[in-house]
C-alpha atoms as a PDB file:
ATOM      1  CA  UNK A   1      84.084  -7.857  -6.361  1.00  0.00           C
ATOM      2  CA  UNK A   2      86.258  -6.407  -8.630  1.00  0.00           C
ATOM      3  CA  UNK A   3      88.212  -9.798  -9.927  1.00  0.00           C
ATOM      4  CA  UNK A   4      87.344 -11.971 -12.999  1.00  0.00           C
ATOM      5  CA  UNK A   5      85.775 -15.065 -12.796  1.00  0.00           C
ATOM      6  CA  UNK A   6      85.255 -17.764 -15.414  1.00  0.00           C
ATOM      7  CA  UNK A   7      83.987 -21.470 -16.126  1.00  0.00           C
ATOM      8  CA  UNK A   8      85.913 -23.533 -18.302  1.00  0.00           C
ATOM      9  CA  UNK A   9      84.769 -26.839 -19.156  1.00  0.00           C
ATOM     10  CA  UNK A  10      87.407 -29.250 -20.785  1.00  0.00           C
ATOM     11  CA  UNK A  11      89.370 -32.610 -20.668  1.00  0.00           C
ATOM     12  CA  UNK A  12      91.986 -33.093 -17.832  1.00  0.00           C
ATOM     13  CA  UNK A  13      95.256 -33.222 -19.751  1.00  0.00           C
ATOM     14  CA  UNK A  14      97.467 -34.491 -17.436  1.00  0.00           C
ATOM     15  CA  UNK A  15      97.243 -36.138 -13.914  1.00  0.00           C
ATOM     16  CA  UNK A  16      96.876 -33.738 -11.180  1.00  0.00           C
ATOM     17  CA  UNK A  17      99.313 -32.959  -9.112  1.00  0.00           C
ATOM     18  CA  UNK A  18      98.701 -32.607  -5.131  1.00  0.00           C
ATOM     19  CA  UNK A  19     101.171 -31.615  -2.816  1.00  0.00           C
ATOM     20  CA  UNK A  20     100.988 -30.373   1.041  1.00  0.00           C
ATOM     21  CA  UNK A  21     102.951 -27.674   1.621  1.00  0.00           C
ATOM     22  CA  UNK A  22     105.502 -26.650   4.147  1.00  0.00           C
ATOM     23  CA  UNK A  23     103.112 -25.273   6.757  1.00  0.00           C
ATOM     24  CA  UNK A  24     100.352 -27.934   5.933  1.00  0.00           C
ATOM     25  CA  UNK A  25      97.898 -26.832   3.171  1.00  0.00           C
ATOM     26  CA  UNK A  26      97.259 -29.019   0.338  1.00  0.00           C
ATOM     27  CA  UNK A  27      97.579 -27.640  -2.762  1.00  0.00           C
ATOM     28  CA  UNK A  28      96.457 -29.225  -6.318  1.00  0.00           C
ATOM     29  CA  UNK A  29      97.381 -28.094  -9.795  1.00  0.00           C
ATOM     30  CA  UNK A  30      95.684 -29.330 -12.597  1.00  0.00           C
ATOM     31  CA  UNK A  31      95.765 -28.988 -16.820  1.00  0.00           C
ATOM     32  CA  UNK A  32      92.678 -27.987 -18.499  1.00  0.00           C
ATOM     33  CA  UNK A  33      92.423 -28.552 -22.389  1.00  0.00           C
ATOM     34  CA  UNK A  34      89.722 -27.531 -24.248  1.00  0.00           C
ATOM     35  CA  UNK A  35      89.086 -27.274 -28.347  1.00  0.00           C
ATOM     36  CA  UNK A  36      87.102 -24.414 -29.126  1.00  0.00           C
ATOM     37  CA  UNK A  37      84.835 -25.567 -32.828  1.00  0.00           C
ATOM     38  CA  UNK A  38      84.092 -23.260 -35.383  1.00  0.00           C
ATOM     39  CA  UNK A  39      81.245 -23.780 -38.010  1.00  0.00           C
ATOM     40  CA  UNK A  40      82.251 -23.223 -41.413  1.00  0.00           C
ATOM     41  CA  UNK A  41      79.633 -21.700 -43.294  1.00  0.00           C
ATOM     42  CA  UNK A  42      81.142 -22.287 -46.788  1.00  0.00           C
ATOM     43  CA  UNK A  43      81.620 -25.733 -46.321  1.00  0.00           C
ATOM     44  CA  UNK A  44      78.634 -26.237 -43.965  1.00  0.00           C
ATOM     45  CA  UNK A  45      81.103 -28.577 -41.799  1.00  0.00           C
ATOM     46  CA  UNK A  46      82.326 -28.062 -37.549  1.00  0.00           C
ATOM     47  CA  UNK A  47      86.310 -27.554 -37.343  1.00  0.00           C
ATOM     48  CA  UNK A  48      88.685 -27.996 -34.970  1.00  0.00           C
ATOM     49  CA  UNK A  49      90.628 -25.177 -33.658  1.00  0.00           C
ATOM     50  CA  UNK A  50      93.717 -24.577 -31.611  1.00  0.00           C
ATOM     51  CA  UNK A  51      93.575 -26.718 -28.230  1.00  0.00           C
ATOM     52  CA  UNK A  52      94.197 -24.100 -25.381  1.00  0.00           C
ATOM     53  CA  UNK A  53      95.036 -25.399 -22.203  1.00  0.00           C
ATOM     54  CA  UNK A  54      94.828 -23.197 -18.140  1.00  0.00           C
ATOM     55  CA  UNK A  55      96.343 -24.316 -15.398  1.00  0.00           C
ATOM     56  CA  UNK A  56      93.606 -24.916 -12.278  1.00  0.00           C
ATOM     57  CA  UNK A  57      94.925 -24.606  -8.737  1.00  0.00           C
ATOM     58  CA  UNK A  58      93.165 -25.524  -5.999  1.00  0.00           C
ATOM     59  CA  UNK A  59      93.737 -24.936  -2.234  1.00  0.00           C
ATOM     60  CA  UNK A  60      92.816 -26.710   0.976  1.00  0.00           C
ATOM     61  CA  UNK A  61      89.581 -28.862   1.361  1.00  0.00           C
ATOM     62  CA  UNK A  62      89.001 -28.409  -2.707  1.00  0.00           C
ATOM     63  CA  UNK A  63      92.520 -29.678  -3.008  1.00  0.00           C
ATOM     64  CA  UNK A  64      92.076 -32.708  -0.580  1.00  0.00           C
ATOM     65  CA  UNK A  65      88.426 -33.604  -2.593  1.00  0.00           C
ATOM     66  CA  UNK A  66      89.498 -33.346  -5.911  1.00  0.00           C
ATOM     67  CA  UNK A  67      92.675 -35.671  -5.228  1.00  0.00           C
ATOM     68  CA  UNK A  68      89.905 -38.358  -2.806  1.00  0.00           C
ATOM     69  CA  UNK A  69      88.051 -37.996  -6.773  1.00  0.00           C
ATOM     70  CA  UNK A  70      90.822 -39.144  -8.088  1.00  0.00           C
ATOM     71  CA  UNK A  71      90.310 -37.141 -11.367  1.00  0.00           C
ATOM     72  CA  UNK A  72      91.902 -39.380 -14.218  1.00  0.00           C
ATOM     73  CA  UNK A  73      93.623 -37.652 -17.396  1.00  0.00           C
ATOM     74  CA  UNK A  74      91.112 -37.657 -20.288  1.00  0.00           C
ATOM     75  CA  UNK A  75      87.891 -36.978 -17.846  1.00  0.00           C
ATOM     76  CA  UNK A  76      85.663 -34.291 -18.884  1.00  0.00           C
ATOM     77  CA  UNK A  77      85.612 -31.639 -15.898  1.00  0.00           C
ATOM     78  CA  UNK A  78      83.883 -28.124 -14.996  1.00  0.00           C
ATOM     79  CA  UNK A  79      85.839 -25.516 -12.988  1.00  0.00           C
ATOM     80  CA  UNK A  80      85.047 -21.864 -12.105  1.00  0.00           C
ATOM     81  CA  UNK A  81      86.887 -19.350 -10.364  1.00  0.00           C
ATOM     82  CA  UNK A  82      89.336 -16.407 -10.147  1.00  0.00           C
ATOM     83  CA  UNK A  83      91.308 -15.656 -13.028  1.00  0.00           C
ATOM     84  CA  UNK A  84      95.043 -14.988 -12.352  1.00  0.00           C
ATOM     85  CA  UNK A  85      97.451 -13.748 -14.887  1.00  0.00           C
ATOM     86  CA  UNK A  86     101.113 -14.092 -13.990  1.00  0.00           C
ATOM     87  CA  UNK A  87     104.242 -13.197 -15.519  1.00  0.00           C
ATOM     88  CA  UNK A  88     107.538 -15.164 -15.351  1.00  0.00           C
ATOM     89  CA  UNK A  89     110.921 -15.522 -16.576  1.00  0.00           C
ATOM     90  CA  UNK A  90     112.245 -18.433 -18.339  1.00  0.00           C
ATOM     91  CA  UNK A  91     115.651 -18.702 -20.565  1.00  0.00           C
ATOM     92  CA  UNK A  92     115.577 -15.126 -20.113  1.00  0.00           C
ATOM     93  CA  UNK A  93     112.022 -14.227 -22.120  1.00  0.00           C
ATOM     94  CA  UNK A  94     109.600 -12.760 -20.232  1.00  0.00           C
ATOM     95  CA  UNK A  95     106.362 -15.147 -20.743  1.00  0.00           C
ATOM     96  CA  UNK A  96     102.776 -14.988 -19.249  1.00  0.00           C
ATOM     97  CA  UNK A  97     100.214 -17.735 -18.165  1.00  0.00           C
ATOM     98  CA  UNK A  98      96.934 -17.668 -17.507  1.00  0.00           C
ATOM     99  CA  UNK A  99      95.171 -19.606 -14.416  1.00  0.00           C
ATOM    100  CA  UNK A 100      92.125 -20.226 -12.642  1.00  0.00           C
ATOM    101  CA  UNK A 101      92.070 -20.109  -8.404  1.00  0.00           C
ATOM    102  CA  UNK A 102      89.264 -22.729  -8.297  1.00  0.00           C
ATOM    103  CA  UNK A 103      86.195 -21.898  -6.097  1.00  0.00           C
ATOM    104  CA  UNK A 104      84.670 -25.184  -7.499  1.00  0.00           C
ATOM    105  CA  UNK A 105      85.535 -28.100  -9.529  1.00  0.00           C
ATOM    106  CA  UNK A 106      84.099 -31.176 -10.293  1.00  0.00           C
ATOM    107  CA  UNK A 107      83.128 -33.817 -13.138  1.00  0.00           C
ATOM    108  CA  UNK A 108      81.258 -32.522 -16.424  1.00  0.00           C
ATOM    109  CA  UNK A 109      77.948 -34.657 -15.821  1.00  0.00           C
ATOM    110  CA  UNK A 110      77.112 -34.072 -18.974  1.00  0.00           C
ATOM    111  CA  UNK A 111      79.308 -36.221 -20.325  1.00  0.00           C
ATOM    112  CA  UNK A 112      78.987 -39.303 -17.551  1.00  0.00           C
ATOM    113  CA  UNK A 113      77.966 -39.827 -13.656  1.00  0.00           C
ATOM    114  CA  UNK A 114      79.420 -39.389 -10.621  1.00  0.00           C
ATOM    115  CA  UNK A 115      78.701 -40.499  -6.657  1.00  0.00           C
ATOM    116  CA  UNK A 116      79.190 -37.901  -4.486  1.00  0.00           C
ATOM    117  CA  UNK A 117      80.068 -37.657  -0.663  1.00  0.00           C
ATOM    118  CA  UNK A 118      80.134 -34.836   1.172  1.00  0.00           C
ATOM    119  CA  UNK A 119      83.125 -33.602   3.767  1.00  0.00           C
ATOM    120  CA  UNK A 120      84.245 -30.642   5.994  1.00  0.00           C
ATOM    121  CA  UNK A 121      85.295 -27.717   4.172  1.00  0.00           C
ATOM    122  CA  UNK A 122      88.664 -25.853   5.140  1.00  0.00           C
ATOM    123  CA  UNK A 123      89.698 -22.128   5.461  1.00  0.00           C
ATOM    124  CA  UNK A 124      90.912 -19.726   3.008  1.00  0.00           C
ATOM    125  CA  UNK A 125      94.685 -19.707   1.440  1.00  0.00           C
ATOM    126  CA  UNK A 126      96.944 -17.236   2.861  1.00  0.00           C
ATOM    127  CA  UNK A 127      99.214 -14.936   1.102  1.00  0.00           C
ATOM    128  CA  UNK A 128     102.299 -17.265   2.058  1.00  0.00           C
ATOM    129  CA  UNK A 129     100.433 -20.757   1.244  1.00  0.00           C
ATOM    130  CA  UNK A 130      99.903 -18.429  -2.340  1.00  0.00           C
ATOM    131  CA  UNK A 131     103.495 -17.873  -2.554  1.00  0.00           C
ATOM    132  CA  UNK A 132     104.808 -21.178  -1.196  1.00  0.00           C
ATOM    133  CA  UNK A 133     102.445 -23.285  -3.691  1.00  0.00           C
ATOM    134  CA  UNK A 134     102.956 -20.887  -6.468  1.00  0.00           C
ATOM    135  CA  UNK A 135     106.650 -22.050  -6.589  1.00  0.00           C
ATOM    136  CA  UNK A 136     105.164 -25.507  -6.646  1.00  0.00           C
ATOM    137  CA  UNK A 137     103.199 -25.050  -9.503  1.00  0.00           C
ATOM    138  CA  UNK A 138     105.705 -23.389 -11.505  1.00  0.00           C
ATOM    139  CA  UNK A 139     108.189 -26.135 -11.037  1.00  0.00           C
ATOM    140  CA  UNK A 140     105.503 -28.448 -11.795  1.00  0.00           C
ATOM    141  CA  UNK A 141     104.499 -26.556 -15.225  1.00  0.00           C
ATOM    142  CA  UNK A 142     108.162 -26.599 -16.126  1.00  0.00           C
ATOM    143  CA  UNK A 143     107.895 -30.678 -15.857  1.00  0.00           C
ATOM    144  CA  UNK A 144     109.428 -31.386 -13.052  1.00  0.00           C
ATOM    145  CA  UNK A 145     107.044 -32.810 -10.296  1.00  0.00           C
ATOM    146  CA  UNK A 146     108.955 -34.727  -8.172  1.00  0.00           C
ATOM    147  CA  UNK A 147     111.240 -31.991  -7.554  1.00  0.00           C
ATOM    148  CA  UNK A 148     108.489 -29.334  -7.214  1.00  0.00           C
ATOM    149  CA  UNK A 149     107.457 -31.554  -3.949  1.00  0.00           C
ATOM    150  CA  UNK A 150     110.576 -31.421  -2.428  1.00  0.00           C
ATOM    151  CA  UNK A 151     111.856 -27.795  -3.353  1.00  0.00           C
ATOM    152  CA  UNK A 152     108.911 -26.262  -1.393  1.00  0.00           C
ATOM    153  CA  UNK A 153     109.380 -28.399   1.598  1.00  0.00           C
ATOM    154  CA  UNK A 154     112.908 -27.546   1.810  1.00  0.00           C
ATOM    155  CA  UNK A 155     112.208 -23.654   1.167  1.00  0.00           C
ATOM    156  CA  UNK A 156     109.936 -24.248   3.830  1.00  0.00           C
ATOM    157  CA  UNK A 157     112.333 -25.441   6.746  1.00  0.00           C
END
């Protein structure tokens, strides 16, 4: 396996968004934030720095569990998976963002409890369900979520 995975553990920053797309696969996008904390030597004190945030998608069965969790904005979560880098054009500057194809996601028990119940599990995406919810998610990043729902349906028909 030639791809690069990661865990990132974090606070959801926003409420996920689930969609179903045009030929039936649900799809869920999420925002991760995270603070990475520096010790300070000199001053013997932990700071803050930068809050980074990654988008987390998440296909099929992991897309139908996570939105039956009903993940909340401000819960602590734990996802690994594929690391995608993807480069897009908006008011004509070439920008990049960095996401993670979840393989697994779940709460950060750590930081609290959770009940679990198992399901079936699903199939992989397919190159079109990639392309299809891709469009969704970048409409959605751009802030416009009840559109996103709607464009890829109608690209769909």
């Amino acid at each position: 396996m030639n791809e690069a995975h990661l865990t990132v553990t974090g606070w959801v920053a926003a409420e996920p968004y689930y969609t179903v797309t045009g030929n039936g696969t649900p799809f869920l996008s999420l925002r991760v934030g995270f603070t990475p904390r520096r010790y300070d030597r000199r001053t013997g004190q932990w700071h803050d720095t930068e809050t980074m945030f990654l988008t987390v998608n998440c296909w099929r069965a992991l897309a139908d569990n996570v939105n039956a969790s009903e993940l909340k904005r401000g819960q602590p979560v734990v996802a690994t998976g594929r690391l995608r880098i993807r480069q897009y054009e908006k008011d004509g500057q070439w920008r990049f963002a960095a996401e993670v194809e979840a393989a697994t996601l779940g709460h950060d028990l750590t930081r609290g409890t959770a009940a679990f119940r198992p399901v079936q599990r699903g199939g992989t995406p397919t190159d079109e369900d990639r392309r299809e919810a891709q469009a969704v998610a970048d409409q959605w990043a751009l802030g416009a979520p009840e559109t996103a729902a709607g464009s890829a349906t109608e690209e769909a028909a």
